[in-house]
PDB file of N, CA and C in Angstrom:
ATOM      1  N   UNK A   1     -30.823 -30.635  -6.609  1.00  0.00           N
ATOM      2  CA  UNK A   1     -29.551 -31.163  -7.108  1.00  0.00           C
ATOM      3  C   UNK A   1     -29.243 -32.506  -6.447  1.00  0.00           C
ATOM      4  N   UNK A   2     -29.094 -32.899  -5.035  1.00  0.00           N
ATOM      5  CA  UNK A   2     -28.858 -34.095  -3.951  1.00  0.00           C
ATOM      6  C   UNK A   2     -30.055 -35.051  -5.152  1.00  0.00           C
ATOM      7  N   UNK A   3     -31.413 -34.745  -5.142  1.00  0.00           N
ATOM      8  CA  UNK A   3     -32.306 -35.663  -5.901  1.00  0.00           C
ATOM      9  C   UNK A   3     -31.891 -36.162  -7.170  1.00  0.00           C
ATOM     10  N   UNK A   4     -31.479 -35.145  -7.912  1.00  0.00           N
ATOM     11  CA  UNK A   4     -30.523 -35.473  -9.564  1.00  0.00           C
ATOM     12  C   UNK A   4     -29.355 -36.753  -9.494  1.00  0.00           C
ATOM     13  N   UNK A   5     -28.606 -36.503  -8.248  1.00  0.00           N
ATOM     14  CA  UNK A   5     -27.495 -37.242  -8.132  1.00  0.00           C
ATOM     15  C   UNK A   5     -27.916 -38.909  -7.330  1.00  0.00           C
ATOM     16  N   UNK A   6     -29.181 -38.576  -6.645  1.00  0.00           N
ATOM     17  CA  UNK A   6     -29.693 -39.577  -5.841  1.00  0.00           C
ATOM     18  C   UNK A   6     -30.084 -40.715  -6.994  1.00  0.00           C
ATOM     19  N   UNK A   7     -31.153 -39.775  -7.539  1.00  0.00           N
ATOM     20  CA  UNK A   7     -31.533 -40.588  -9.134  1.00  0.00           C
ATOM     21  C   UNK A   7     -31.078 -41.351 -10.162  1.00  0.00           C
ATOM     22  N   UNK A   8     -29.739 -40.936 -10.314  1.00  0.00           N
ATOM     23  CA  UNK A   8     -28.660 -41.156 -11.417  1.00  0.00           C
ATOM     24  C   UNK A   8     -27.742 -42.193 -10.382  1.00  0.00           C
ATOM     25  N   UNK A   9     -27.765 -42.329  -9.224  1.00  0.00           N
ATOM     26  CA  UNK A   9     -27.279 -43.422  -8.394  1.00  0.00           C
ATOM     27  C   UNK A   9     -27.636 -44.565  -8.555  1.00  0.00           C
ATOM     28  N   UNK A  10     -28.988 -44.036  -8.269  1.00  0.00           N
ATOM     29  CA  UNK A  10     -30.169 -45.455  -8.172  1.00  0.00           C
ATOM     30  C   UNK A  10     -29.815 -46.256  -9.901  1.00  0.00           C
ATOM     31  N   UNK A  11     -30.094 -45.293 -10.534  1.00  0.00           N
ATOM     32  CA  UNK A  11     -29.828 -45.849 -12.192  1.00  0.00           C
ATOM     33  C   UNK A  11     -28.981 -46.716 -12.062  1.00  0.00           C
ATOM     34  N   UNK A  12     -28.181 -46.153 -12.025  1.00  0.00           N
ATOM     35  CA  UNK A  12     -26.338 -46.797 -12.362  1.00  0.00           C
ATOM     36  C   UNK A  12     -26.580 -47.753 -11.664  1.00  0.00           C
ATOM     37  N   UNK A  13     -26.747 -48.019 -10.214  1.00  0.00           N
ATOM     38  CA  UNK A  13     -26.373 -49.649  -9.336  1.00  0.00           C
ATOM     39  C   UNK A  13     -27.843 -50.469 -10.184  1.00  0.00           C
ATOM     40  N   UNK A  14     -28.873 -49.971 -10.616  1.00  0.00           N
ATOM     41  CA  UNK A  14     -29.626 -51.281 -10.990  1.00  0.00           C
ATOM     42  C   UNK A  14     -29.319 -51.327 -12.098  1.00  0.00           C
ATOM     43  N   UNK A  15     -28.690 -50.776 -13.173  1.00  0.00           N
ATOM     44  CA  UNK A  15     -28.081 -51.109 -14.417  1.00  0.00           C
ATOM     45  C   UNK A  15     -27.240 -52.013 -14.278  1.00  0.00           C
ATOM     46  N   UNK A  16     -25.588 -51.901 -13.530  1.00  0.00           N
ATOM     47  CA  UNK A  16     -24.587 -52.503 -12.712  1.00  0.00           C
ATOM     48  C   UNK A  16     -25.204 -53.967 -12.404  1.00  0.00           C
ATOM     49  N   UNK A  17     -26.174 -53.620 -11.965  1.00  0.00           N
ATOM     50  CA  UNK A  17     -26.364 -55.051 -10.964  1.00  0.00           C
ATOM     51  C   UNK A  17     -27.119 -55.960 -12.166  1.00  0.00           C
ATOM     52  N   UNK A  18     -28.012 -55.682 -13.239  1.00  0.00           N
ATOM     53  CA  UNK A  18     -28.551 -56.509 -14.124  1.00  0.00           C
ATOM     54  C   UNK A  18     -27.796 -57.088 -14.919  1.00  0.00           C
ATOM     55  N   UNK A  19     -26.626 -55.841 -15.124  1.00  0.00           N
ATOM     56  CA  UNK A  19     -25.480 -56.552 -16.335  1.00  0.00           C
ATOM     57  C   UNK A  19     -24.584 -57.410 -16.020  1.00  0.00           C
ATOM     58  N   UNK A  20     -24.598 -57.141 -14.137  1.00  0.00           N
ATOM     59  CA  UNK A  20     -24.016 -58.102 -13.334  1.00  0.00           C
ATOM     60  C   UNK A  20     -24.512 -59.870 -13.637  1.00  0.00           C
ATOM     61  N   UNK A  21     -25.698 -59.774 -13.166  1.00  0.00           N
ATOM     62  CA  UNK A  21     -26.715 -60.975 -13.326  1.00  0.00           C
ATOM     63  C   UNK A  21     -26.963 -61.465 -14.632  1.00  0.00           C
ATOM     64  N   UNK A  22     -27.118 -60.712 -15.273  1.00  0.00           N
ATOM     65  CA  UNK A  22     -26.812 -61.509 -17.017  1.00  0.00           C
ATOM     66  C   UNK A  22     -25.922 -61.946 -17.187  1.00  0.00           C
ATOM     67  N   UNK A  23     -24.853 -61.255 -17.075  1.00  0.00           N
ATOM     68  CA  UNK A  23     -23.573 -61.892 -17.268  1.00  0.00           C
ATOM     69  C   UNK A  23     -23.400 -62.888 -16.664  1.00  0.00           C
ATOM     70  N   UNK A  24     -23.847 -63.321 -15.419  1.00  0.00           N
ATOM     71  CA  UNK A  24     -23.288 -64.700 -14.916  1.00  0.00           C
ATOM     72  C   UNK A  24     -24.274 -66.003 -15.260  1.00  0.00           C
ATOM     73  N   UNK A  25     -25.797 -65.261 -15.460  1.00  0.00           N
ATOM     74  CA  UNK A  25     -26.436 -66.463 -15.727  1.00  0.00           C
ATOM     75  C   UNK A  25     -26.157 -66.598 -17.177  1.00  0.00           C
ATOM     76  N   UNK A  26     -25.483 -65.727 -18.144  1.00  0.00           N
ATOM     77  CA  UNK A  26     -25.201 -66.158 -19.605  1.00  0.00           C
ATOM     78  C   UNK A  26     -23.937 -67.262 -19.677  1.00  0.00           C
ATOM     79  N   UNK A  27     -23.316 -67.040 -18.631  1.00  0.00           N
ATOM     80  CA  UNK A  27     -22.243 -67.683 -18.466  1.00  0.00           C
ATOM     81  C   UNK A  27     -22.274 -68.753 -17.934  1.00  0.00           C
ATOM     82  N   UNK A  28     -23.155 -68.969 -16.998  1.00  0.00           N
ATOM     83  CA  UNK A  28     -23.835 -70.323 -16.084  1.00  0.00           C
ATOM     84  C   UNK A  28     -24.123 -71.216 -17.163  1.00  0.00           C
ATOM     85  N   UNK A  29     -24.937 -70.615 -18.053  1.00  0.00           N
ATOM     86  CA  UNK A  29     -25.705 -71.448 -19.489  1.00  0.00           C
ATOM     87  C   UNK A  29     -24.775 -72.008 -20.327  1.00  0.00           C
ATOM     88  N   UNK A  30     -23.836 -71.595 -20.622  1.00  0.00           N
ATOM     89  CA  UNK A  30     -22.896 -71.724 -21.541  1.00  0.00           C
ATOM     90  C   UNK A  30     -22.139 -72.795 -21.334  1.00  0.00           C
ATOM     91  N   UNK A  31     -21.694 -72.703 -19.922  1.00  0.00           N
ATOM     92  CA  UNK A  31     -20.440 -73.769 -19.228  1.00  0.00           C
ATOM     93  C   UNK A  31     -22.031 -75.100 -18.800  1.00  0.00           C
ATOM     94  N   UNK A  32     -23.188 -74.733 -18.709  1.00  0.00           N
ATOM     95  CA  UNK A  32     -24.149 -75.968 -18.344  1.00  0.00           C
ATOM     96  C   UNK A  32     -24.592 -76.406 -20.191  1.00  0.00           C
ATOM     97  N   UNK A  33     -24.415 -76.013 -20.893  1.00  0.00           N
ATOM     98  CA  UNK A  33     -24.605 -76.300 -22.306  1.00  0.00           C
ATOM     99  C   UNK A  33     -23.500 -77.173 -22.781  1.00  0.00           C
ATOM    100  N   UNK A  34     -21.452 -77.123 -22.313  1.00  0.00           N
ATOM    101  CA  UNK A  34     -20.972 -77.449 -22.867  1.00  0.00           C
ATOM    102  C   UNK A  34     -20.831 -78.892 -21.718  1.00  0.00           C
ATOM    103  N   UNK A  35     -21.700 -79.019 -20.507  1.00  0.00           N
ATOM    104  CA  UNK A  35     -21.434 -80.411 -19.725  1.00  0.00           C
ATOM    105  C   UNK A  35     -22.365 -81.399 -20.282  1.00  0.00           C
ATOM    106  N   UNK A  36     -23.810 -80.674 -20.403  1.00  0.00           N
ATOM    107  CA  UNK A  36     -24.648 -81.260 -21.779  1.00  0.00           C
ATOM    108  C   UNK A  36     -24.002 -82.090 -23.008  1.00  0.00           C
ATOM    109  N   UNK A  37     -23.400 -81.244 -23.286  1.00  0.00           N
ATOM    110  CA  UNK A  37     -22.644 -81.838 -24.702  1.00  0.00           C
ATOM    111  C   UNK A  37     -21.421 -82.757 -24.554  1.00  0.00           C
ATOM    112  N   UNK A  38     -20.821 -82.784 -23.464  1.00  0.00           N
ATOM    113  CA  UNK A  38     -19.753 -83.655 -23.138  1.00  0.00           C
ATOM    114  C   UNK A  38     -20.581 -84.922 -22.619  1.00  0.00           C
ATOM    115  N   UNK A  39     -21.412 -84.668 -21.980  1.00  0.00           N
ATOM    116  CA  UNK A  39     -21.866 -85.802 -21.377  1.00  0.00           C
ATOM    117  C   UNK A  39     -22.486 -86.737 -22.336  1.00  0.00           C
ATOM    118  N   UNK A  40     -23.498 -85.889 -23.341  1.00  0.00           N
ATOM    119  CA  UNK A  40     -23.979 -87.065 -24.480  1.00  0.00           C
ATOM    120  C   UNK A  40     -22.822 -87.607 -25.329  1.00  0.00           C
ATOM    121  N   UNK A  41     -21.680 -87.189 -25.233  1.00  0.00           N
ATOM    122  CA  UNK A  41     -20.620 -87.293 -25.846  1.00  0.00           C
ATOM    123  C   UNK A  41     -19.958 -88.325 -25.622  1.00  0.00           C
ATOM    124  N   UNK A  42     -20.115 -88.452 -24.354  1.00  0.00           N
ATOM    125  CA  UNK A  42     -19.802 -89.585 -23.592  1.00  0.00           C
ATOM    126  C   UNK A  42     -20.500 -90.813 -23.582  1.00  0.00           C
ATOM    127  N   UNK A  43     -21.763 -90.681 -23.412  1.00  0.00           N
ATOM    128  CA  UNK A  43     -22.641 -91.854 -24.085  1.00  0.00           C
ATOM    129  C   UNK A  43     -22.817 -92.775 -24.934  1.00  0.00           C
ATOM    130  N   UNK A  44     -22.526 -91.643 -25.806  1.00  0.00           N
ATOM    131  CA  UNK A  44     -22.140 -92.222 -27.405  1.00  0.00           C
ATOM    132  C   UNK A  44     -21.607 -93.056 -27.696  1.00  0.00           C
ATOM    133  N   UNK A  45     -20.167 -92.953 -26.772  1.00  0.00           N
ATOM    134  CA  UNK A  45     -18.577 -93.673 -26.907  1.00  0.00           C
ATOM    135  C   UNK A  45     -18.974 -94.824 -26.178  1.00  0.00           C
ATOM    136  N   UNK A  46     -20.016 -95.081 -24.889  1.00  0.00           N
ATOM    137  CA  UNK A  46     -20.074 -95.984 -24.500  1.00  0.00           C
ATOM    138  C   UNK A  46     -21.005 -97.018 -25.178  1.00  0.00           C
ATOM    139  N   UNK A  47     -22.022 -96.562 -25.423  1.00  0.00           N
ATOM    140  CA  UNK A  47     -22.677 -97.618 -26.523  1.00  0.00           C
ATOM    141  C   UNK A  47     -22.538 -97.547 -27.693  1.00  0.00           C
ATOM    142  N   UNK A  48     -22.725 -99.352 -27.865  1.00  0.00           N
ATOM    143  CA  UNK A  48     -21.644-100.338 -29.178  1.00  0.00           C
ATOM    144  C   UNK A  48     -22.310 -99.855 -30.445  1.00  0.00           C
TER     145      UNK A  48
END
């Protein structure tokens, strides 16, 4: 039984922790995608 619950521990924190890490590097990407796009944005405006 201690092994069942040990098992289903282990699960849960490396599930936890991946959805953790996706989530921030999906989010890292997103906010580095929209400085991308501001920045050529910016370019633009500067040349004639």
């Amino acid at each position: 039984m201690t092994a069942a619950i040990y098992i289903f521990t282990v699960v849960f924190a490396v599930i936890g922790v991946s959805f953790a890490v996706w989530t921030f590097v999906d989010t890292r990407k997103k906010y580095y995608d929209d400085f991308l796009k501001r920045k050529s944005e910016r370019e633009k405006l500067h040349l004639p």
